[in-house]
N, C-alpha and C. Protein backbone atom coordinates (compact mmCIF):
# COMPACT_ATOMS: atom_id res chain seq x y z
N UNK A 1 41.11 77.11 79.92
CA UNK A 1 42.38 76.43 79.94
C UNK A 1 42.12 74.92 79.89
N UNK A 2 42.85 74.25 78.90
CA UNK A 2 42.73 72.59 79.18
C UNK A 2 43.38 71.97 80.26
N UNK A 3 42.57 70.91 79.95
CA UNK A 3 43.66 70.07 81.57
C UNK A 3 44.47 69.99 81.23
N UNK A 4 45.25 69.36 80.06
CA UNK A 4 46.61 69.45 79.63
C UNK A 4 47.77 71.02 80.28
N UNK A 5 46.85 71.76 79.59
CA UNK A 5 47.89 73.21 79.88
C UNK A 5 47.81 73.60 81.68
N UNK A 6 46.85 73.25 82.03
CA UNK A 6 46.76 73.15 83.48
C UNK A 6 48.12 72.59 83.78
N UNK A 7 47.73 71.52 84.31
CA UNK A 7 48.66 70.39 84.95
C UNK A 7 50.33 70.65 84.45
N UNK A 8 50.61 71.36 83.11
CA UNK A 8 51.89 71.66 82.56
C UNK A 8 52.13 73.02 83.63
N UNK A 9 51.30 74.14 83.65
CA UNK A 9 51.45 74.86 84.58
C UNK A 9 52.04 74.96 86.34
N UNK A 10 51.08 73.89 86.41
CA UNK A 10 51.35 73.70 87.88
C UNK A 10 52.82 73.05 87.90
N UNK A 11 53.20 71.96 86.84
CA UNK A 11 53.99 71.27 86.88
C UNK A 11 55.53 71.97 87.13
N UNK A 12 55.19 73.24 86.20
CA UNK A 12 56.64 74.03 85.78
C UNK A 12 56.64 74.80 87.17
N UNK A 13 55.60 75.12 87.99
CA UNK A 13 55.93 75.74 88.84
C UNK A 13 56.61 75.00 90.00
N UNK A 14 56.07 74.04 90.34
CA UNK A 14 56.50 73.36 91.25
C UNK A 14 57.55 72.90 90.67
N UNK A 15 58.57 72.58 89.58
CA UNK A 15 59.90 72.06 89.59
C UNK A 15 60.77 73.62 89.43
N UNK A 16 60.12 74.74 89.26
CA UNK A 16 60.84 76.10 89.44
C UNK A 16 60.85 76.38 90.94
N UNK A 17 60.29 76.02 91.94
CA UNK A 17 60.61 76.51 93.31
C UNK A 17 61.41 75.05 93.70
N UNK A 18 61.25 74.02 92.73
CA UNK A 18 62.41 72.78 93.95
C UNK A 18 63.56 73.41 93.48
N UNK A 19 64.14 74.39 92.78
CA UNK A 19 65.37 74.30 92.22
C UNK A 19 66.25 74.85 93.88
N UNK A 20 65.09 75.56 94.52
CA UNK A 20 65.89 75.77 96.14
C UNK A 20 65.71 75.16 97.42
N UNK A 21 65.26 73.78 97.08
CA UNK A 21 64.96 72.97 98.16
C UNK A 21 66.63 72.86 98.49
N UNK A 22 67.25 72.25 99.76
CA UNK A 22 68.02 72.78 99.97
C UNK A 22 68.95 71.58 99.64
N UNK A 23 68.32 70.09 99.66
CA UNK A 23 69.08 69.25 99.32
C UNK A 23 69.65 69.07 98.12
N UNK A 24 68.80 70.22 97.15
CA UNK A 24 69.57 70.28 95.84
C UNK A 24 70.97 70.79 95.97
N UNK A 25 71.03 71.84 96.92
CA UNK A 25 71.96 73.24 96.77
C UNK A 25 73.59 71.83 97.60
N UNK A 26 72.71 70.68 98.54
CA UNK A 26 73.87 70.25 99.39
C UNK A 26 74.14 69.02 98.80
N UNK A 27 73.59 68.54 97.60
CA UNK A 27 74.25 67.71 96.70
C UNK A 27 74.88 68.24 96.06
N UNK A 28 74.93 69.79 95.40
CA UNK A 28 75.86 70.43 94.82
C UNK A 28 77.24 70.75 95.50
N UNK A 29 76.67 71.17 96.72
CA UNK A 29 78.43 71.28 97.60
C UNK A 29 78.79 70.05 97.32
N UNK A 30 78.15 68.47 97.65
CA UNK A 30 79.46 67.37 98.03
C UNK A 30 79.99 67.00 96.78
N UNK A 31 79.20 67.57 95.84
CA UNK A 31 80.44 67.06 94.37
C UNK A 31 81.23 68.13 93.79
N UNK A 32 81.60 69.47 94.42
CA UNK A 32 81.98 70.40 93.89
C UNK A 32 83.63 69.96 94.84
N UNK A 33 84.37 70.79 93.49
CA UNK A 33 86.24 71.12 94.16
C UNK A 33 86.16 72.07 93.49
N UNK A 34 87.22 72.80 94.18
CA UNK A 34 87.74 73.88 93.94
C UNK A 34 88.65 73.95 92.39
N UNK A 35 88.16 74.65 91.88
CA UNK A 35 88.85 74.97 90.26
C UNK A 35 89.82 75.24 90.50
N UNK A 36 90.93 74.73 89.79
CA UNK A 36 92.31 75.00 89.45
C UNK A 36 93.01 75.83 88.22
N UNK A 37 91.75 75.96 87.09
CA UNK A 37 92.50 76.03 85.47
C UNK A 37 93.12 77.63 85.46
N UNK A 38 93.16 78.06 84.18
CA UNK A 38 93.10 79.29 83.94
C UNK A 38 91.83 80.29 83.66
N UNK A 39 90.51 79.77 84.08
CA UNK A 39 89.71 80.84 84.21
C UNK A 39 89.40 81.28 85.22
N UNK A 40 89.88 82.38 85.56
CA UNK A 40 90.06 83.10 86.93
C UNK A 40 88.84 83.56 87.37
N UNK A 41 87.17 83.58 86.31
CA UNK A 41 86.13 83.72 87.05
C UNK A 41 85.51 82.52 87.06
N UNK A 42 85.78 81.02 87.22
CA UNK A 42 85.57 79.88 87.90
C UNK A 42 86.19 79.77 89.19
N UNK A 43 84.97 79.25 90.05
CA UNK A 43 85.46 79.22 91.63
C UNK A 43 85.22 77.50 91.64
N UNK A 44 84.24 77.17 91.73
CA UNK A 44 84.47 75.59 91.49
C UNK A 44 84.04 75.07 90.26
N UNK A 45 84.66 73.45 90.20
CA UNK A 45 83.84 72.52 89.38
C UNK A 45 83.26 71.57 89.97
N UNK A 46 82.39 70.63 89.29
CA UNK A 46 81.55 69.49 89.88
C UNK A 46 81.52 68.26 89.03
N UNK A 47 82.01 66.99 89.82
CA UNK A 47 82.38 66.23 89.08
C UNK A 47 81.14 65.37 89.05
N UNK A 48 80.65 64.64 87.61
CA UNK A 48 79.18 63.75 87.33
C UNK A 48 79.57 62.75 87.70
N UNK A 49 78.18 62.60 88.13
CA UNK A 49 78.10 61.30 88.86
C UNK A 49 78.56 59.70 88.11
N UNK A 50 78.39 60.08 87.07
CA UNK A 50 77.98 58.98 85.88
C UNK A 50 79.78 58.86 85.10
N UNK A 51 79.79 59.83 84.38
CA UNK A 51 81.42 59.51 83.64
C UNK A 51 82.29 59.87 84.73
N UNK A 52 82.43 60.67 85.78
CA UNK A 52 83.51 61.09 86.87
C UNK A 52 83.99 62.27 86.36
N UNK A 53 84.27 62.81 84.89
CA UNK A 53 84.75 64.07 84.96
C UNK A 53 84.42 65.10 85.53
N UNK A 54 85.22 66.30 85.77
CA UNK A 54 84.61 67.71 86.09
C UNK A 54 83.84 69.06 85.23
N UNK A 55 83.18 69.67 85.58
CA UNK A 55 82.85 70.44 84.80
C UNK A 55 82.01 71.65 85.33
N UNK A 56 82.10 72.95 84.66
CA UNK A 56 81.65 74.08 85.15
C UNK A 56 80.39 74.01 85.63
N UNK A 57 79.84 75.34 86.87
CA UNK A 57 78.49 74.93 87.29
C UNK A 57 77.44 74.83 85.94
N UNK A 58 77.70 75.15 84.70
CA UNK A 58 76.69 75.48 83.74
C UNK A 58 76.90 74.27 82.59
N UNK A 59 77.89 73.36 82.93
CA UNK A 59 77.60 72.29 82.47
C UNK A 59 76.70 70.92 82.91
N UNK A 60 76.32 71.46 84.19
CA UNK A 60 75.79 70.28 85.41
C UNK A 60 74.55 70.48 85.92
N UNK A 61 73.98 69.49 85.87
CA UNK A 61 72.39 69.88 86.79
C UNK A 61 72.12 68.65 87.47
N UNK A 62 71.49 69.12 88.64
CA UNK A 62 70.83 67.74 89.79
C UNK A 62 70.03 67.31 89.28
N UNK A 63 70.23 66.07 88.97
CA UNK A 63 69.12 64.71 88.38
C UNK A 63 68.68 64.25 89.55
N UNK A 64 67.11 63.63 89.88
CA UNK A 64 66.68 63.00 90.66
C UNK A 64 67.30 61.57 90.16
N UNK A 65 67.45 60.74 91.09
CA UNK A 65 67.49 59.30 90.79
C UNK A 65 66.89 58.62 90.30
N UNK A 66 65.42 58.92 90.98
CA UNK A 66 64.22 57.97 90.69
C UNK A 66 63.57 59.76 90.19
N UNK A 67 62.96 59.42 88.99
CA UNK A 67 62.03 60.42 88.49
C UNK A 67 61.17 60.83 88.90
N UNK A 68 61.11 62.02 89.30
CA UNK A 68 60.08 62.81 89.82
C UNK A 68 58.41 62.54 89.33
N UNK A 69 58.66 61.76 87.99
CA UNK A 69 57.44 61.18 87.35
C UNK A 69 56.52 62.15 86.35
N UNK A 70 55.46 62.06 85.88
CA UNK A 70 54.39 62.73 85.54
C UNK A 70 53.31 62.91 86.11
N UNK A 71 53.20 64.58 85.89
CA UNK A 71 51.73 64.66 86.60
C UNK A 71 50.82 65.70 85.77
N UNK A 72 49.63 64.79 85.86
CA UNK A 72 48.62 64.54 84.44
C UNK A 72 46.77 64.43 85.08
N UNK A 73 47.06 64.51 86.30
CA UNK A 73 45.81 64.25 87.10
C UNK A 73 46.42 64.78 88.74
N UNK A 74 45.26 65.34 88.97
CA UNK A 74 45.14 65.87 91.05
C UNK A 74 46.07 64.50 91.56
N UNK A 75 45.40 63.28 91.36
CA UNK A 75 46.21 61.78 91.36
C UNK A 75 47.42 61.54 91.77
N UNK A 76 48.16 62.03 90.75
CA UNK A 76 49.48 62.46 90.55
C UNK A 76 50.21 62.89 91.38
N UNK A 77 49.59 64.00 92.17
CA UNK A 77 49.87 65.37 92.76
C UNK A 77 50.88 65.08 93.73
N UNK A 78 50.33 63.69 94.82
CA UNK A 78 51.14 63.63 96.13
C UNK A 78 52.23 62.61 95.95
N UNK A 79 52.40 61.97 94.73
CA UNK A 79 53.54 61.25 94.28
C UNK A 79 54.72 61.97 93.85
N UNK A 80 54.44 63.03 92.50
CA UNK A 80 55.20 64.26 92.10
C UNK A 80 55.59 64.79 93.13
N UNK A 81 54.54 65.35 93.99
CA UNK A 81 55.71 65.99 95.05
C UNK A 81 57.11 65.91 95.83
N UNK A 82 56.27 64.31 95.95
CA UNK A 82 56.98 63.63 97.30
C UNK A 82 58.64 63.26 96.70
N UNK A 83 58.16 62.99 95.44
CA UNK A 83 59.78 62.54 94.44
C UNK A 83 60.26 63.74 94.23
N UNK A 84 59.29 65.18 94.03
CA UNK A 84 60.58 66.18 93.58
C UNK A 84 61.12 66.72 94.48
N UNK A 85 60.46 66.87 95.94
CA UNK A 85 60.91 67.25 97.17
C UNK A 85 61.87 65.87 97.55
N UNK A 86 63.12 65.42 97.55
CA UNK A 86 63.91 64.07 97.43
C UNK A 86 64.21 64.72 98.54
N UNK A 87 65.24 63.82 99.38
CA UNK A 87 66.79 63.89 100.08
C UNK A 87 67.68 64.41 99.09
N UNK A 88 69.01 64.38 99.90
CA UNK A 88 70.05 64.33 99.23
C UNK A 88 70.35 62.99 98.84
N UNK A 89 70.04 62.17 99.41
CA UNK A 89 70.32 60.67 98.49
C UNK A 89 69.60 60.57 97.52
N UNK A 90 68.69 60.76 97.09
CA UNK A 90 67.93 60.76 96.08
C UNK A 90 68.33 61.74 95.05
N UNK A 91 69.31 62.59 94.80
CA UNK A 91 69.99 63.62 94.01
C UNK A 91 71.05 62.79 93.67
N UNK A 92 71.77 63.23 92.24
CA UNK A 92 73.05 63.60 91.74
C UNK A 92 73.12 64.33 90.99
N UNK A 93 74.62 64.66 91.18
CA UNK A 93 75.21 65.73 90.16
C UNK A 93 75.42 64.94 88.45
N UNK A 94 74.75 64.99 87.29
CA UNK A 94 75.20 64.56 86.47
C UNK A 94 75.67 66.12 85.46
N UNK A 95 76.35 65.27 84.16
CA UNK A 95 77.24 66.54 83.43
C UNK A 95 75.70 66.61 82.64
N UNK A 96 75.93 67.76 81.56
CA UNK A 96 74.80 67.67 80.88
C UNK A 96 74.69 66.54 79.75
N UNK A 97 75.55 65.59 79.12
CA UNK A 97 75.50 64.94 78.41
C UNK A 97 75.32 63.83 78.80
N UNK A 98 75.09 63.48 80.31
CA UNK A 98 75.05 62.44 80.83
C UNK A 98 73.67 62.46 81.63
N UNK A 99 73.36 63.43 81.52
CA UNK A 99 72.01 64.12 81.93
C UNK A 99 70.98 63.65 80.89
N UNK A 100 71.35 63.89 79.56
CA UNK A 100 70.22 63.79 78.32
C UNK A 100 70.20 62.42 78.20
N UNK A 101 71.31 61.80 77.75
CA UNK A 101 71.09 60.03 78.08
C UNK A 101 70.30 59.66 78.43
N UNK A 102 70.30 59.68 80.11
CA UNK A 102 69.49 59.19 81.26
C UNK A 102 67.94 59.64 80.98
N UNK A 103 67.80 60.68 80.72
CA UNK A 103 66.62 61.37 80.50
C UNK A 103 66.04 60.63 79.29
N UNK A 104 66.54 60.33 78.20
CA UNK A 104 66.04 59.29 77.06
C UNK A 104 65.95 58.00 76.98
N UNK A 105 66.70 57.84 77.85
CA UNK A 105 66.32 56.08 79.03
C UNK A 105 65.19 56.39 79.49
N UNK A 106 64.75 57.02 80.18
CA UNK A 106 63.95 57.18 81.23
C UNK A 106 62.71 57.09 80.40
N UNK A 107 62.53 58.02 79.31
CA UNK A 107 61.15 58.71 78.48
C UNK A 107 60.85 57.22 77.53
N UNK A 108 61.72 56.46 76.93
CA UNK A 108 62.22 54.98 76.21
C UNK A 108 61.10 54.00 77.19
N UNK A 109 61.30 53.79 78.31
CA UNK A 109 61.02 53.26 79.37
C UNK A 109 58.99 53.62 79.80
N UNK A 110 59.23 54.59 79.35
CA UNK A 110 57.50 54.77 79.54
C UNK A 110 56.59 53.85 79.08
């Protein structure tokens, strides 16, 4: 295995178990309301942080604030963590289009 495919490994795993750290799940409650429309199997929406609209849970995902970063070396290891394991202050709810933006700022910025 290369170090490359290594470090991608470890990487995906460790941002597949933060998805239940819990401050993710309680930044999701404080931006969620209760759905109003006509789809009767929507229970809430969640409004982004960034434009203010609302939108279904499958339009939305928790963005770290400050980027969890890259990790490319052992080096790495206790920085990545420490950013993907955040608070809840360190979370928001963005929509997904406000999500990819930020994310191409971010990668721009390297």
């Amino acid at each position: 295995m290369t170090n490359t495919a290594f470090f991608s490994m470890i990487r995906s795993a460790l941002r597949q178990k933060s998805r239940w750290w819990k401050p993710i799940t309680d930044c999701k409650i404080s931006a969620r309301r209760k759905y109003k429309g006509l789809n009767k199997r929507l229970k809430w929406e969640y409004q982004c942080n960034n434009c203010k609209n609302y939108f279904p849970d499958k339009k939305i995902q928790v963005d770290h604030i400050n980027p969890a970063g890259s990790l490319n070396s052992f080096e790495d290891l206790p920085n990545f963590v420490k950013n993907l394991f955040c608070e809840k202050e360190g979370l928001q709810v963005l929509c997904s289009t406000c999500h990819d933006i930020k994310t191409k700022k971010e990668i721009k910025l390297r």
